[in-house]
Protein backbone atom coordinates (compact mmCIF):
# COMPACT_ATOMS: atom_id res chain seq x y z
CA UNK A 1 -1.08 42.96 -33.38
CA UNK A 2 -3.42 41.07 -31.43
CA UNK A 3 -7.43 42.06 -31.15
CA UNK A 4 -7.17 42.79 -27.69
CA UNK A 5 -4.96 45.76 -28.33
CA UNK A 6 -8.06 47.33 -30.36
CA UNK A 7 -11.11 48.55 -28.76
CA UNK A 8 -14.02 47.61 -30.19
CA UNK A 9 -15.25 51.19 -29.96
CA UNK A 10 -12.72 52.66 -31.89
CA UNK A 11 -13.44 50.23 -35.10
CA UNK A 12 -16.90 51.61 -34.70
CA UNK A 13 -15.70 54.89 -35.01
CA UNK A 14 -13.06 54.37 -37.86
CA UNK A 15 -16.29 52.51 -39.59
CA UNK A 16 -18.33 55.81 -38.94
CA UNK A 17 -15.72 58.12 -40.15
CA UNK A 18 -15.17 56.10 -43.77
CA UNK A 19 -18.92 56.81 -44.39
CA UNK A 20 -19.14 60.28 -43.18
CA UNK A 21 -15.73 61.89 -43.69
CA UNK A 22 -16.74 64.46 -41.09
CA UNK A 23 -15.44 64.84 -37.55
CA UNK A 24 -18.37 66.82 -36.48
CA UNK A 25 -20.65 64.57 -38.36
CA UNK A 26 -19.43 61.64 -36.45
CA UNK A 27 -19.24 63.18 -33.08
CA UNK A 28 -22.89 63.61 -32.98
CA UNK A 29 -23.82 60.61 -34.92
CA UNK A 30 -21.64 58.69 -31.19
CA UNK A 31 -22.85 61.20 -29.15
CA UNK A 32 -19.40 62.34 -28.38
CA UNK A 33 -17.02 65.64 -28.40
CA UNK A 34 -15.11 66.59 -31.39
CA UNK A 35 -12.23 66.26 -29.13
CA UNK A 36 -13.17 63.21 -27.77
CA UNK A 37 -13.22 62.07 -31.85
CA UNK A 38 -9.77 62.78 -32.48
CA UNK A 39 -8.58 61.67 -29.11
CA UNK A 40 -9.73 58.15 -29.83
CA UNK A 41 -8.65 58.55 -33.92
CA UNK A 42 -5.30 59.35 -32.43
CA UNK A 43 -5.02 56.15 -29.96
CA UNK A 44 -6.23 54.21 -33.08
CA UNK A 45 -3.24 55.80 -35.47
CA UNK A 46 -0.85 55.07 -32.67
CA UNK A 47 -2.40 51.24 -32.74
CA UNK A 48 -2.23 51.00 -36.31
CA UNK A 49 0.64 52.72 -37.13
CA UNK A 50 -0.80 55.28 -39.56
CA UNK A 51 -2.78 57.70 -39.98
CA UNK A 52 -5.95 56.03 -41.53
CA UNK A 53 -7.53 60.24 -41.71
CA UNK A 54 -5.82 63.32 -43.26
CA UNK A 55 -7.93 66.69 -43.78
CA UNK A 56 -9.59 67.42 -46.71
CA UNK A 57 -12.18 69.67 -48.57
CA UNK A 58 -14.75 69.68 -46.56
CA UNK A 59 -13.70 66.97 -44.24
CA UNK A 60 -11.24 64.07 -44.14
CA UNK A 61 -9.91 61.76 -46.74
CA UNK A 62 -9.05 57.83 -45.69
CA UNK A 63 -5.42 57.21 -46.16
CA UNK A 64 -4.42 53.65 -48.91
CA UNK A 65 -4.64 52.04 -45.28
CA UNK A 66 -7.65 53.13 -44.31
CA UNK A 67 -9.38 52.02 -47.70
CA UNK A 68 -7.46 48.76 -47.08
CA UNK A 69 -9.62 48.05 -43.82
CA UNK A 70 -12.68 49.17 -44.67
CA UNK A 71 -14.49 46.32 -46.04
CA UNK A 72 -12.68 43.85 -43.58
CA UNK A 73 -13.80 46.12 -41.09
CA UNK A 74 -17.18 46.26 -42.48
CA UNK A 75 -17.95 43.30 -42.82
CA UNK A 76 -16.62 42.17 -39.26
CA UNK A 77 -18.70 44.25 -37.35
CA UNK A 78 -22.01 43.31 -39.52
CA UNK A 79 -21.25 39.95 -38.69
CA UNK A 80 -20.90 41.00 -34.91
CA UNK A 81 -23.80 42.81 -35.07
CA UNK A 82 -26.34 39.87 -36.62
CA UNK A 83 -25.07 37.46 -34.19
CA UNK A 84 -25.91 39.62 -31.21
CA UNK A 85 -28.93 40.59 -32.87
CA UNK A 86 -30.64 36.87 -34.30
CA UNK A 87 -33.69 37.61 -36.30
CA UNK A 88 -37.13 36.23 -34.74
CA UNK A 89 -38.79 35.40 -38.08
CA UNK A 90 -39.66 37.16 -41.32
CA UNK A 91 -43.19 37.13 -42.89
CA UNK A 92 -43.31 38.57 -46.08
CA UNK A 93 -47.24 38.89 -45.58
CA UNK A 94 -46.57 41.15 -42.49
CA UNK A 95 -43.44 43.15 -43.17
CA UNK A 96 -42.87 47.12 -43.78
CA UNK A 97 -39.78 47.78 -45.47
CA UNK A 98 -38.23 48.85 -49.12
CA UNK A 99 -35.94 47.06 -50.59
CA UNK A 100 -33.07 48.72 -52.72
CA UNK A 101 -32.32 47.09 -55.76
CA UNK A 102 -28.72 47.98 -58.13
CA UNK A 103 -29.73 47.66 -61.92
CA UNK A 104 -29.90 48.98 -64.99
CA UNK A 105 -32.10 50.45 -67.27
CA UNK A 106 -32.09 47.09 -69.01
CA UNK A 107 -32.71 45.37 -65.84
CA UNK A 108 -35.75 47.80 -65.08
CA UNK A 109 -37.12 46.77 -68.24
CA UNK A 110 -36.69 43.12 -67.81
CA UNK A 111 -37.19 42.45 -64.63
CA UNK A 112 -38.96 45.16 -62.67
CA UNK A 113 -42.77 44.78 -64.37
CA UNK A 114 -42.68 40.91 -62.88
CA UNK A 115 -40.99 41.22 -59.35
CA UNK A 116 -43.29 44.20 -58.61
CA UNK A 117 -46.42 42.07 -59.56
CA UNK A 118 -45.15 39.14 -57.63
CA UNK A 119 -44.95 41.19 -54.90
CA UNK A 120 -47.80 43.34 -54.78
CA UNK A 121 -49.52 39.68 -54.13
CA UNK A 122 -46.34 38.45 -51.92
CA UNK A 123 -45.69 40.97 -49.81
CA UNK A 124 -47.47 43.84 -50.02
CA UNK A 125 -45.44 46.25 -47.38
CA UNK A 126 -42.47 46.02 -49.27
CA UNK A 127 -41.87 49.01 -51.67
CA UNK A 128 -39.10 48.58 -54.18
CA UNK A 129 -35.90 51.45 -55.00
CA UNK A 130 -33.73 51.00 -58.05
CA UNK A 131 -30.23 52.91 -58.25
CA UNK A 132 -27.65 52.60 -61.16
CA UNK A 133 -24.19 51.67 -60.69
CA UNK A 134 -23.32 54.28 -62.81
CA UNK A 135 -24.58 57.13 -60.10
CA UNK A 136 -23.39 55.66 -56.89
CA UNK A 137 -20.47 53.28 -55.80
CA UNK A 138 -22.46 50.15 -55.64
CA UNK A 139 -20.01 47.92 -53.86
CA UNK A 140 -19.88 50.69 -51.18
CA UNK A 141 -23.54 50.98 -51.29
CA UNK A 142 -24.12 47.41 -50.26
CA UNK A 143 -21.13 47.16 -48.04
CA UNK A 144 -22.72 49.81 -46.29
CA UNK A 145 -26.17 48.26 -46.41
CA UNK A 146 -28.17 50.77 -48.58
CA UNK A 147 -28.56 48.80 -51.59
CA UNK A 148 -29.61 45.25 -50.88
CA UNK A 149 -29.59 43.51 -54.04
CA UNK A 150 -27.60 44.01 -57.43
CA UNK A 151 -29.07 42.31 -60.59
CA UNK A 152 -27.31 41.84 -63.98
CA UNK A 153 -23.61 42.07 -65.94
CA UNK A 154 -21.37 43.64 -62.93
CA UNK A 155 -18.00 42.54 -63.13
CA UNK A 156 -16.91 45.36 -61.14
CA UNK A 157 -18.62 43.03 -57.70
CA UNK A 158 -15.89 40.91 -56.73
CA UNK A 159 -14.12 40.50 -52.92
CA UNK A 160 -17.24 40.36 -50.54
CA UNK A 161 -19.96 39.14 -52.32
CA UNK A 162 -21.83 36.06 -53.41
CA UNK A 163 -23.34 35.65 -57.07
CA UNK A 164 -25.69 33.47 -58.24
CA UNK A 165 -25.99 33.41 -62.02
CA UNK A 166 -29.55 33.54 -63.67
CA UNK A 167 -29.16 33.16 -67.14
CA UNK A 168 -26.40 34.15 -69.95
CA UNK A 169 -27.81 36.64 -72.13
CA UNK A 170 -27.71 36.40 -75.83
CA UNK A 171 -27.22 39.27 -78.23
CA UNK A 172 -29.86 39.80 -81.11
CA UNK A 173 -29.74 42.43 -83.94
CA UNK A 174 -33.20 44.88 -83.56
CA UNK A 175 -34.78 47.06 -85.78
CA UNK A 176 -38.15 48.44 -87.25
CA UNK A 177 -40.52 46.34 -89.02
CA UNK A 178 -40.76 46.60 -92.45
CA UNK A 179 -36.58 47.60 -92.84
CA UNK A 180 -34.67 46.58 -95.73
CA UNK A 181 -33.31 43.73 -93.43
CA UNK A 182 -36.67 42.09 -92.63
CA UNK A 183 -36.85 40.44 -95.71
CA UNK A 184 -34.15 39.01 -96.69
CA UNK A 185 -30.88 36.65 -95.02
CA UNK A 186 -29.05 38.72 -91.96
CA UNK A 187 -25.59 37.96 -93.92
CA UNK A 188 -22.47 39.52 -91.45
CA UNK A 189 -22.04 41.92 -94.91
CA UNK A 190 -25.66 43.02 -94.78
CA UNK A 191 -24.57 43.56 -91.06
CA UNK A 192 -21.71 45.36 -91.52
CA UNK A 193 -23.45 47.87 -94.17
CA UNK A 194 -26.01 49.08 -92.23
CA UNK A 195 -26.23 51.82 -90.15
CA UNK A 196 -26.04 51.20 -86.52
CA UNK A 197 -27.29 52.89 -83.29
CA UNK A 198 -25.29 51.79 -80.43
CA UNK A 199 -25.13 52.05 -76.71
CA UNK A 200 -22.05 52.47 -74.67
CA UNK A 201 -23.41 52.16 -70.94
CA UNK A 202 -20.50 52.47 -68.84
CA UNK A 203 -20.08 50.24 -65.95
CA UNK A 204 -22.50 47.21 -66.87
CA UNK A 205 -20.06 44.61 -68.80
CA UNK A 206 -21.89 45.29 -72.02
CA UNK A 207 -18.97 46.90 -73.49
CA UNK A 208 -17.95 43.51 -74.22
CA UNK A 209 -19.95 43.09 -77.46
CA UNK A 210 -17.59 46.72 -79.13
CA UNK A 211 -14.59 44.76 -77.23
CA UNK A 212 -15.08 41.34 -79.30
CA UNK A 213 -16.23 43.39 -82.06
CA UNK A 214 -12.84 45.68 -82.17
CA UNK A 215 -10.83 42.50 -81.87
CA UNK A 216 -11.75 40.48 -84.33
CA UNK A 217 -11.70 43.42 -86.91
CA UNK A 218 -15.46 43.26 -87.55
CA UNK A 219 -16.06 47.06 -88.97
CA UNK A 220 -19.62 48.63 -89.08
CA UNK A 221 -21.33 51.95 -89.88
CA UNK A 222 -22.34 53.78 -86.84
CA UNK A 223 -24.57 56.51 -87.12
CA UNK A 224 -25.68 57.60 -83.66
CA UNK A 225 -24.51 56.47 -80.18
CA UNK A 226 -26.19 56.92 -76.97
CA UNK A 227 -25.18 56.42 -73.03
CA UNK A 228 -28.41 54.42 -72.16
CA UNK A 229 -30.92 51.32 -73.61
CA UNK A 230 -34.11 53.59 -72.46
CA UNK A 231 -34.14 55.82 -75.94
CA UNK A 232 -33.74 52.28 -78.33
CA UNK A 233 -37.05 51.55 -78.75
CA UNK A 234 -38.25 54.95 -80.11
CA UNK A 235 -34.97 55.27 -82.17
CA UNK A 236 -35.36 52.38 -84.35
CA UNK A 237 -39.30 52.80 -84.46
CA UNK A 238 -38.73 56.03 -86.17
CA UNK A 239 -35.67 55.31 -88.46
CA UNK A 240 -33.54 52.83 -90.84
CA UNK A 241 -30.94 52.59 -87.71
CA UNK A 242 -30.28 48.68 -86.62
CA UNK A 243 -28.87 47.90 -82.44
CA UNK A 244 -27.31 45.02 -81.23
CA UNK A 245 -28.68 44.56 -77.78
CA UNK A 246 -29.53 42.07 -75.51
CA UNK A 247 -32.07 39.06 -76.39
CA UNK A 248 -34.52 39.99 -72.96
CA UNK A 249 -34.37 43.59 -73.81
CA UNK A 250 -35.37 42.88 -77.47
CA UNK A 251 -37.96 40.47 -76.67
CA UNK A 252 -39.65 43.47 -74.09
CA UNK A 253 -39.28 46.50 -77.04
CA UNK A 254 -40.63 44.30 -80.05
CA UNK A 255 -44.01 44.45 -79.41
CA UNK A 256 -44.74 48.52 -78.08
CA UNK A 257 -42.38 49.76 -80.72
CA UNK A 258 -43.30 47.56 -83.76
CA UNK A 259 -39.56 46.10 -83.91
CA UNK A 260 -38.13 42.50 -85.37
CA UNK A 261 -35.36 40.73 -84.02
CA UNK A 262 -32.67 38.26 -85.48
CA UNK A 263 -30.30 36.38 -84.40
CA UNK A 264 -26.80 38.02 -85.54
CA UNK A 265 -24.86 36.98 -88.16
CA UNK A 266 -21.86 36.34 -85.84
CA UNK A 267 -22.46 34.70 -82.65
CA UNK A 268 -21.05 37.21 -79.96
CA UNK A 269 -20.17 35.60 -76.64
CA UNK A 270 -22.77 35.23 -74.06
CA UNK A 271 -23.29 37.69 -71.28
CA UNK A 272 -23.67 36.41 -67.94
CA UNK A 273 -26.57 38.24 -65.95
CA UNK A 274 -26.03 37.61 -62.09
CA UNK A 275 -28.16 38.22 -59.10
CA UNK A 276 -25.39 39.66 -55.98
CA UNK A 277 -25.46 40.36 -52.39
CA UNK A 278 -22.69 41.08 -49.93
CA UNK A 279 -21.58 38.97 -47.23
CA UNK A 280 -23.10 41.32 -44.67
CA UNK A 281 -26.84 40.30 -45.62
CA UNK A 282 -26.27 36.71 -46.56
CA UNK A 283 -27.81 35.37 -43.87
CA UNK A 284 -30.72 38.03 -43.53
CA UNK A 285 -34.06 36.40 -43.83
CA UNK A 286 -35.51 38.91 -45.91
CA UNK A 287 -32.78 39.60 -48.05
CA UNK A 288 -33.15 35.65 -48.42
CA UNK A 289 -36.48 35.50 -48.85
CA UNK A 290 -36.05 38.14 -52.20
CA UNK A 291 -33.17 36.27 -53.50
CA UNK A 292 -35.66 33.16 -53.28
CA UNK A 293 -38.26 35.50 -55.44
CA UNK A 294 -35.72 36.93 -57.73
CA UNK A 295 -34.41 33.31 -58.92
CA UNK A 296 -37.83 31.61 -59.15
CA UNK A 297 -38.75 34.50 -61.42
CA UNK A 298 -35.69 34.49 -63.67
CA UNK A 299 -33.85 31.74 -63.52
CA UNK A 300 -33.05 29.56 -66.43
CA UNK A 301 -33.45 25.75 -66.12
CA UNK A 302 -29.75 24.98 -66.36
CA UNK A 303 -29.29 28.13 -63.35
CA UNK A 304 -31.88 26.57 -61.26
CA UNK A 305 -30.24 23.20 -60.86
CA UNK A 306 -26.75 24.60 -60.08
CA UNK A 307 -25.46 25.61 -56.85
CA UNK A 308 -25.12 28.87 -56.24
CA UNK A 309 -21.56 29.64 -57.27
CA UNK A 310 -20.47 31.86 -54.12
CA UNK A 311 -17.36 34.75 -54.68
CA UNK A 312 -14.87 34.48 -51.93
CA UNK A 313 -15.73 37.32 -48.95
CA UNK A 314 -12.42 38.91 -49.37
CA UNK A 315 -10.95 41.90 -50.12
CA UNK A 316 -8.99 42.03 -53.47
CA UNK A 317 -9.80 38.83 -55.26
């Protein structure tokens, strides 16, 4: 098929549906009848040779096509669209905007308190969002432009965006000062005998540390698992309970929560924490401008002399 058998018009549309799902919804959105919808979805089909739409609850559902042409699609039209719109300039003193930014609840920890303070002083008109990838489809959401920035262990971000590592995150045992532990060597038995609170927070990569754990054999007592990082600080401060978590994360909940932290008795592999955009906003000057912020704040030494390592804008890799 060549391009000019498509209409423009009807990508637009076919982009409009994935989001909405709703005829009606994307009739008024293109100031058009709902006949006039599914006469153009029907010239598209014919084009296409499927039938990219079928009715659902509540709406329609894209067909294993339709999903299939939906980030392609995406991102061909944002690329369209920013080269007939050029930006004039961005001043970060000037600007009124918030920024949406996909982390954690380890990431809000670690790295909201300094990026708002840098730019209360920065840029003062911008007003930060967080959303978890656990609550919303991030690659959609930034496909889609909604969520502008993703920060830390995402594996799940592949075709379509560009990555720029910040640091690799070590693992650190954590517990109360004054435990049985504090004292004496952090031997892997000593480990392995205590009583462990651990957190299994789906969708962030740091599954790997149970992973490498359940491989290797290593066996240990756990008395109380959570879904989240928030509730580890006042867990340990109140009980005999150890956590392996991450070294950042440690190094913020030491001081409020009267905790110690040791190196582990096994070194667990490294998790690398990335900061990710899609291809849609990688030229964007103020999406630029906030990666610039977000990597002078973060950054490791090593990190800050490498190029940024860039994941091929394609769909499936």
């Amino acid at each position: 098929m060549e391009l000019s058998d498509v209409d423009l018009n009807l990508l637009l549309l076919f982009q409009r549906l994935m989001h909405e799902r709703r005829v009606s919804t994307v009739a008024e959105q293109m100031n058009m009848s709902q006949p006039g919808v599914s006469n153009a979805l029907a010239k598209l089909r014919r084009r296409l040779g499927d039938p990219l739409f079928v009715r659902g609850p509540g709406g329609v559902v894209p067909t294993p096509f339709a999903l299939s042409l939906a980030e392609p699609v995406s991102q061909a039209l944002a690329i369209l669209h920013d080269a007939l719109n050029p930006e004039t300039g961005f001043d970060p003193l000037r600007v009124t905007r918030t920024i949406t930014i996909g982390m954690t609840d380890i990431g809000e920890v670690v790295f909201l308190p300094a990026l708002v303070e840098l730019l209360s002083r920065e840029a003062p008109g911008i007003a930060l969002n967080t959303v978890r990838d656990t609550s919303v489809n991030l690659s959609n959401e930034m496909a889609e432009g909604r969520v502008d920035l993703a920060i830390g262990l995402l594996p799940q971000l592949k075709g379509g965006f560009y990555q720029r590592r910040l640091f690799n995150q070590r693992y650190v045992c954590l517990f109360r000062r004054g435990h049985a532990l504090e004292g004496a060597p952090l031997t892997l038995a000593a480990w392995r005998e205590a009583e462990h609170l651990v957190v299994v927070s789906a969708g962030t990569g740091h599954g790997q540390v149970d992973d490498w754990l359940k491989r290797r054999g290593v066996q240990r007592r756990v008395r109380l698992t959570v879904p989240h990082f928030m509730s580890v600080g006042y867990i340990l401060q109140r009980t005999d309970l150890i956590a392996t978590v991450p070294e950042r994360l440690a190094l913020q909940l030491a001081a409020p929560y009267s905790l110690s932290l040791r190196a582990l008795p096994s070194t667990l592999p490294a998790a690398p924490i990335h900061l990710l955009w899609h291809a849609r906003v990688h030229h964007d000057e103020g999406n630029r401008w906030l990666r610039g912020m977000v990597i002078d704040l973060f950054a490791d030494s090593s990190s800050q002399t490498r190029r940024t390592k860039t994941a091929k804008a394609e769909v499936g890799r």
